[in-house]
N, C-alpha and C. Protein backbone atom coordinates (compact mmCIF):
# COMPACT_ATOMS: atom_id res chain seq x y z
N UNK A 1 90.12 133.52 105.42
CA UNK A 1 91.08 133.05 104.44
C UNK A 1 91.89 131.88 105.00
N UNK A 2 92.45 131.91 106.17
CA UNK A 2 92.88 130.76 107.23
C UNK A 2 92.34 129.28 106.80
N UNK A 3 91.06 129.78 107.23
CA UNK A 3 90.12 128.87 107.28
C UNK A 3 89.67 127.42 105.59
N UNK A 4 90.08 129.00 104.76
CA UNK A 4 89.64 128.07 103.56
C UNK A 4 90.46 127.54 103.27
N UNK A 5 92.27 127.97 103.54
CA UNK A 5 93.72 127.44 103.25
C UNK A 5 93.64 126.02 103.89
N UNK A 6 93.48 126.27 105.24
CA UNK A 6 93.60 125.01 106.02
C UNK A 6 92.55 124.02 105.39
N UNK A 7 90.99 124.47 104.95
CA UNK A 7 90.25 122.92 104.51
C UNK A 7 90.80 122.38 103.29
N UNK A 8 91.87 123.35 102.47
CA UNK A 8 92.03 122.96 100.99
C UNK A 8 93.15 122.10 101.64
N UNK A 9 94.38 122.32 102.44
CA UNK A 9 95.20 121.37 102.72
C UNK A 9 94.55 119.98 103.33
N UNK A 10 93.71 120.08 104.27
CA UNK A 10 93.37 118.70 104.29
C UNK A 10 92.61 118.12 103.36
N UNK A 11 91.87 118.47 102.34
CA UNK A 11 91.48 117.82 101.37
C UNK A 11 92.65 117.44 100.78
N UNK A 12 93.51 118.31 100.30
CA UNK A 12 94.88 117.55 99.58
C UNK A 12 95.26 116.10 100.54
N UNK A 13 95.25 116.50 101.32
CA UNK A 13 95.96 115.36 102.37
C UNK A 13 95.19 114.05 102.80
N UNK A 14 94.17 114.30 102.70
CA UNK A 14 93.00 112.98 103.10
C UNK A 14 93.17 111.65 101.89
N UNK A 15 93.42 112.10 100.58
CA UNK A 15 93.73 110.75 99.93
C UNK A 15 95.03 110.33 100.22
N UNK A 16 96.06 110.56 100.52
CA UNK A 16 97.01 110.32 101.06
C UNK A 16 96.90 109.21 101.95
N UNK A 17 96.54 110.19 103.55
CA UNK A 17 95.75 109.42 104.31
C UNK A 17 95.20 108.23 104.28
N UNK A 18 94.19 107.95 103.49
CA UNK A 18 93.58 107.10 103.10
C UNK A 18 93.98 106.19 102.42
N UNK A 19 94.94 106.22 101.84
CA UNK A 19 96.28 105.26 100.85
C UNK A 19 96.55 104.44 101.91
N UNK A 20 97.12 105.35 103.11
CA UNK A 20 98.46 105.06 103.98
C UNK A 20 97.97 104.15 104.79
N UNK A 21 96.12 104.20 104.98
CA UNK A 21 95.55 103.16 105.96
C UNK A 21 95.38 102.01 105.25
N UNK A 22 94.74 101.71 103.50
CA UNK A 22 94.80 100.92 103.13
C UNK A 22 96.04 99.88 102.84
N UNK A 23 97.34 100.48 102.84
CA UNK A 23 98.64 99.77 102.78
C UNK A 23 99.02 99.28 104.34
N UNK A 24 98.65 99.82 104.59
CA UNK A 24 98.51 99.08 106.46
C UNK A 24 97.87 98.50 106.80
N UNK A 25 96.77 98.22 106.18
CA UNK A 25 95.90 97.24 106.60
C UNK A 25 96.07 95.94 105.97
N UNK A 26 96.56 96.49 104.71
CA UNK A 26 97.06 95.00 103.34
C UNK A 26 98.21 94.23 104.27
N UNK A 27 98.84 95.56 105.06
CA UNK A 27 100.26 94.64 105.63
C UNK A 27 99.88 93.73 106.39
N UNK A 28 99.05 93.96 107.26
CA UNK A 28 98.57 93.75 108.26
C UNK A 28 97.83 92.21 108.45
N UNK A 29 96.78 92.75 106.84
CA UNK A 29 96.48 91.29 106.83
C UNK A 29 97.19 90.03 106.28
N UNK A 30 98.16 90.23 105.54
CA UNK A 30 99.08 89.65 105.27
C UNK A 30 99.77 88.89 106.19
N UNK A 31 100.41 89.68 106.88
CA UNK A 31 100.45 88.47 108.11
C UNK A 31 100.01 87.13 109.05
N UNK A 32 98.90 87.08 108.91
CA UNK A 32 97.79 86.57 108.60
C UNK A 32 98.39 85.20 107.64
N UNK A 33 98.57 84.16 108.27
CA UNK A 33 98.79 82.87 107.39
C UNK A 33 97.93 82.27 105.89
N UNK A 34 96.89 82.60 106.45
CA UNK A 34 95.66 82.36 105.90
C UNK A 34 95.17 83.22 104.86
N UNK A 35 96.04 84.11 104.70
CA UNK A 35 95.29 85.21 103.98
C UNK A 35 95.60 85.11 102.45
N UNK A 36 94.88 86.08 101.61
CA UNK A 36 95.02 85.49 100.15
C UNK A 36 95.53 86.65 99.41
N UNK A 37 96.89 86.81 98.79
CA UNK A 37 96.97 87.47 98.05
C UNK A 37 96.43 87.83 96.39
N UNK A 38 95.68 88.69 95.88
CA UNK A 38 95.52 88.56 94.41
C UNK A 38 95.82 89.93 93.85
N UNK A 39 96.15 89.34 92.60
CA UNK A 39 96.39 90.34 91.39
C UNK A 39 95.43 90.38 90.35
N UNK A 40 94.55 91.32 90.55
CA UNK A 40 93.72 92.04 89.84
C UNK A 40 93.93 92.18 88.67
N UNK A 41 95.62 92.20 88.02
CA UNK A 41 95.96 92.90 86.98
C UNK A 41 95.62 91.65 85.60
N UNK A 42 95.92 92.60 84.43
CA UNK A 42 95.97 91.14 83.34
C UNK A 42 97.26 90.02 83.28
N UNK A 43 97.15 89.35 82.57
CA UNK A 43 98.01 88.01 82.88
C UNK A 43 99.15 88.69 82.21
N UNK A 44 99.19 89.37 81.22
CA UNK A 44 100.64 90.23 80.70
C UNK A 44 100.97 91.48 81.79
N UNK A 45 100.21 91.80 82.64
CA UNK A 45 101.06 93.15 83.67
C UNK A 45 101.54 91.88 84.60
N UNK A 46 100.88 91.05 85.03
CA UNK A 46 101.18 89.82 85.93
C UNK A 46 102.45 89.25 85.67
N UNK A 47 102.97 89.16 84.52
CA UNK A 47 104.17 88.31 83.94
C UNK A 47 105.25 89.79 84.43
N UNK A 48 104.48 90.93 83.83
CA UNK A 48 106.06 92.17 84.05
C UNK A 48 106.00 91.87 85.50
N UNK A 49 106.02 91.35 86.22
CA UNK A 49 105.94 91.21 88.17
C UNK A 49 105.15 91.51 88.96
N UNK A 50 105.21 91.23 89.80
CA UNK A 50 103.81 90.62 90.86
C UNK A 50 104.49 90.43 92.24
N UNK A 51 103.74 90.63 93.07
CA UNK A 51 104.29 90.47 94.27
C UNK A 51 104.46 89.04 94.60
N UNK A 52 105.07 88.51 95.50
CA UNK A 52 105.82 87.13 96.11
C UNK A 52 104.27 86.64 96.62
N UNK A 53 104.31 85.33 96.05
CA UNK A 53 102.61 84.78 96.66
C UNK A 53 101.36 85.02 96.13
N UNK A 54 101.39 85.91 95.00
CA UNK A 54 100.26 86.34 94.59
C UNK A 54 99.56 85.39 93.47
N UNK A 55 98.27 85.29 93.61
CA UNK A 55 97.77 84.51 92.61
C UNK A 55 97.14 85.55 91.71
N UNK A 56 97.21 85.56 90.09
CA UNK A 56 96.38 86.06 89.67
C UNK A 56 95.48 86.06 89.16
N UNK A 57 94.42 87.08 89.23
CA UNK A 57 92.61 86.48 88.40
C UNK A 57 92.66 87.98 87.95
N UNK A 58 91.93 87.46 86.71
CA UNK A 58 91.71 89.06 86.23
C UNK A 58 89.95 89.77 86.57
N UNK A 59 90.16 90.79 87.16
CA UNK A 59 89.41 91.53 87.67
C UNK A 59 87.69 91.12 87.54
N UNK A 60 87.61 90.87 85.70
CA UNK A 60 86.32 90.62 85.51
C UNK A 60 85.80 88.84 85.63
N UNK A 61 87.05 88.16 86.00
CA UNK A 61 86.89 86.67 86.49
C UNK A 61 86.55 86.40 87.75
N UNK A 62 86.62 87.39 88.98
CA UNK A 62 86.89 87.10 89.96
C UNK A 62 86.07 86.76 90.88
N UNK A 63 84.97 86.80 90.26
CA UNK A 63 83.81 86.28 91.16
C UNK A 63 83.29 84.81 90.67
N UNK A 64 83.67 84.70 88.73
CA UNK A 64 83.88 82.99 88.83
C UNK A 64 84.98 82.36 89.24
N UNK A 65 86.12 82.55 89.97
CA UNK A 65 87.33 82.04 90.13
C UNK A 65 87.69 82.13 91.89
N UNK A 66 86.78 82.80 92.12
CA UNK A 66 87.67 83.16 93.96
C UNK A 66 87.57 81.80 94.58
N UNK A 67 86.45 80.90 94.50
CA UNK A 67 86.39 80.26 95.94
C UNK A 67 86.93 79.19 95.06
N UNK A 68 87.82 78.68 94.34
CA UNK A 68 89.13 77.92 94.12
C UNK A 68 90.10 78.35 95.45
N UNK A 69 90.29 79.57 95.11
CA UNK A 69 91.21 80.43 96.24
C UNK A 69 90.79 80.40 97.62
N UNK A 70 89.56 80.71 97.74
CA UNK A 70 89.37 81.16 99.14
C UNK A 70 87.97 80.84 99.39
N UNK A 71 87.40 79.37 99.59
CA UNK A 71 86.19 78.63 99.76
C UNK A 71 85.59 79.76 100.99
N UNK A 72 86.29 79.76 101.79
CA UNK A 72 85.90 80.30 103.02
C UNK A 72 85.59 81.66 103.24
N UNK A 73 84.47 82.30 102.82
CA UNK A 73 84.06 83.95 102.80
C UNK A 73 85.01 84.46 103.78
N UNK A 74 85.39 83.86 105.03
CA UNK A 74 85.99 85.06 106.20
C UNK A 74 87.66 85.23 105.97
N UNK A 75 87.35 84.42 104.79
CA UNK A 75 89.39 84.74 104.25
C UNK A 75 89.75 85.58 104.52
N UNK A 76 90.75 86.37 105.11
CA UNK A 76 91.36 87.79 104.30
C UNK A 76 92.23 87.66 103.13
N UNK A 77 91.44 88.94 102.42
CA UNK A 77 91.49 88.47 101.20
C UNK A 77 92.11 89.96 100.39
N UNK A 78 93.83 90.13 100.35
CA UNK A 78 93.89 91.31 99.85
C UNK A 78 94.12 91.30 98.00
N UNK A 79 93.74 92.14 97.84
CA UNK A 79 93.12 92.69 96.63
C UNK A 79 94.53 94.21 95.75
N UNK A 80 95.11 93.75 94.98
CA UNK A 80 95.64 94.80 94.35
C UNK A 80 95.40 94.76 92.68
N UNK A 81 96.16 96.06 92.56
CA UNK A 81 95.85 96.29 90.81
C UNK A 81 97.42 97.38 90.12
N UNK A 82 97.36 98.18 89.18
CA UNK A 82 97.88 98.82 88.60
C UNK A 82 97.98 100.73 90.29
N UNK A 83 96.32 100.70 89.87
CA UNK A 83 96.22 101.97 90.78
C UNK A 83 95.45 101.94 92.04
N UNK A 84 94.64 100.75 91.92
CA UNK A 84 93.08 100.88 93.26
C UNK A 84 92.03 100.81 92.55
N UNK A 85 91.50 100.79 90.86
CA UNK A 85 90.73 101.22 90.57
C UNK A 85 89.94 99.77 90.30
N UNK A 86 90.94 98.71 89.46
CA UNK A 86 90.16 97.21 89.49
C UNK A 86 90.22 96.69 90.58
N UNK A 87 90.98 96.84 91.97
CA UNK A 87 90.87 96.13 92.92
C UNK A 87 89.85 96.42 93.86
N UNK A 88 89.31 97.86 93.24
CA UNK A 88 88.21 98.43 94.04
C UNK A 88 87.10 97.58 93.33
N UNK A 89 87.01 97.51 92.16
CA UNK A 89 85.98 96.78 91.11
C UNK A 89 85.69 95.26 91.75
N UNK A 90 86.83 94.68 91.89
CA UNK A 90 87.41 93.49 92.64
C UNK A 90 86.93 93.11 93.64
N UNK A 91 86.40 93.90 94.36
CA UNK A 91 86.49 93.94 96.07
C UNK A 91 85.27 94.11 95.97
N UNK A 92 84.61 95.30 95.12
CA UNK A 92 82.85 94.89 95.38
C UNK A 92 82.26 93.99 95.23
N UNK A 93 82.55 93.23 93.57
CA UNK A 93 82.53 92.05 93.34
C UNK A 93 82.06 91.03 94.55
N UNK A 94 83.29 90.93 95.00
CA UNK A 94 83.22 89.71 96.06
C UNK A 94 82.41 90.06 97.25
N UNK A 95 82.26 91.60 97.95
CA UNK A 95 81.34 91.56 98.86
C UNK A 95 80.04 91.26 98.47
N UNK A 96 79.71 91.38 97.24
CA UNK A 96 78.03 91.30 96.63
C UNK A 96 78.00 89.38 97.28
N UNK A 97 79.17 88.79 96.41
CA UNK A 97 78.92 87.23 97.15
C UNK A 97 79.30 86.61 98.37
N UNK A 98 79.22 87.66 99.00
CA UNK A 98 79.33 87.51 100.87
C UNK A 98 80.82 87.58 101.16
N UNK A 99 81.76 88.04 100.50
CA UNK A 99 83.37 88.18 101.36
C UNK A 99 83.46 88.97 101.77
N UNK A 100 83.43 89.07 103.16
CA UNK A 100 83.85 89.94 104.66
C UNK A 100 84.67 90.45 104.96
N UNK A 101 86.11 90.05 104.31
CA UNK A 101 87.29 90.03 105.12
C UNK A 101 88.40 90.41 103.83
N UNK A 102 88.13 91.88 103.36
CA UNK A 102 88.56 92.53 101.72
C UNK A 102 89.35 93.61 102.33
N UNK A 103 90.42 93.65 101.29
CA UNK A 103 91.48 94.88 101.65
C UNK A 103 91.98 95.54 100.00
N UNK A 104 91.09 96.68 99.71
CA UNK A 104 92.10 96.72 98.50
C UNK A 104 93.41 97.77 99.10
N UNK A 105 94.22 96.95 98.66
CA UNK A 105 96.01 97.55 98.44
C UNK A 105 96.12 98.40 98.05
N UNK A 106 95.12 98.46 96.66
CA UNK A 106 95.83 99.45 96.03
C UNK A 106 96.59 98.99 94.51
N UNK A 107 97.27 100.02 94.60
CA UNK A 107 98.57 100.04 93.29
C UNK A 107 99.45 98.86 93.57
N UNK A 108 100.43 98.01 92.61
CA UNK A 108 100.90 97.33 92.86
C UNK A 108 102.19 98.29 93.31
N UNK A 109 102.84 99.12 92.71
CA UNK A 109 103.86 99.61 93.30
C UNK A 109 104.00 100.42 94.47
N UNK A 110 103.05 101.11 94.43
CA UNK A 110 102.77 101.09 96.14
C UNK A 110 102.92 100.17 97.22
N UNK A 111 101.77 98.88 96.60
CA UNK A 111 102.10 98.10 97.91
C UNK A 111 103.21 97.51 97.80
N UNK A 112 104.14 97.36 96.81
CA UNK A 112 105.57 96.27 96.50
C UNK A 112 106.38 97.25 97.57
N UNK A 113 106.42 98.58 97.73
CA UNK A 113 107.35 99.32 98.38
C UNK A 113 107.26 99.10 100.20
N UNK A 114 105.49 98.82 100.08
CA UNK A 114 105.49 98.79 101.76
C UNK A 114 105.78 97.76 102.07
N UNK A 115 105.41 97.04 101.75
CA UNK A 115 105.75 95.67 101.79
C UNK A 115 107.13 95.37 102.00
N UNK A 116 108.39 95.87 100.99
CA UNK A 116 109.79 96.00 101.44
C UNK A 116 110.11 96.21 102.58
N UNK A 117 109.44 97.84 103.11
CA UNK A 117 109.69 98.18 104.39
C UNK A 117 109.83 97.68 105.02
N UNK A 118 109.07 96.45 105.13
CA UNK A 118 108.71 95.72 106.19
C UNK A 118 109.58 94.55 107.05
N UNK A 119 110.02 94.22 105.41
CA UNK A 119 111.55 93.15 105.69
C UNK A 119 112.90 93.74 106.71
């Protein structure tokens, strides 16, 4: 019984987890001069706010529109949305046309919060 308690808590806990590395890694690459922020979202969630720097393309543009942004495949190139779900869409996208260097964020309010932290 131990046993099954403890695998059900780390299943609860592994998307978590897994959030907490992708917002660390967004930070991360961010730092990063070079790096490219985008917003996944539509041009009306884009107008309710957006993070500082962000360019936006909408999700199903983004493979005719990136290399305006980011000619250079080894960009880092972070990737957000509403939840993770178009920036995940987003992010395959661009690896199919060779971009290497992809971070999805995530949620925008997620990452707007870590991102604070940080200041």
């Amino acid at each position: 019984m131990r046993t099954l308690l403890a695998s059900l808590g780390l299943l609860v806990c592994l998307p978590v987890m897994a959030n907490d590395a992708h917002l660390h890694a967004a930070i991360s690459a961010l730092q990063n001069p070079n790096s490219v922020l985008i917003d996944v979202r539509t041009a009306a969630e884009f107008a309710d706010g957006a993070l500082p720097g962000a360019e936006q393309i909408d999700h199903e543009q983004i493979a005719n529109r990136i290399s305006a942004l980011a000619p250079d495949k080894d960009t880092p190139i972070v990737l957000y949305c509403r939840s993770g779900r178009r920036s995940g869409i987003a992010e395959d996208s661009l690896r199919a046309l060779g971009y290497s260097n992809l971070i999805n964020g995530g949620g925008y309010e997620e990452l707007k919060v870590a991102l604070e932290s940080q200041d």
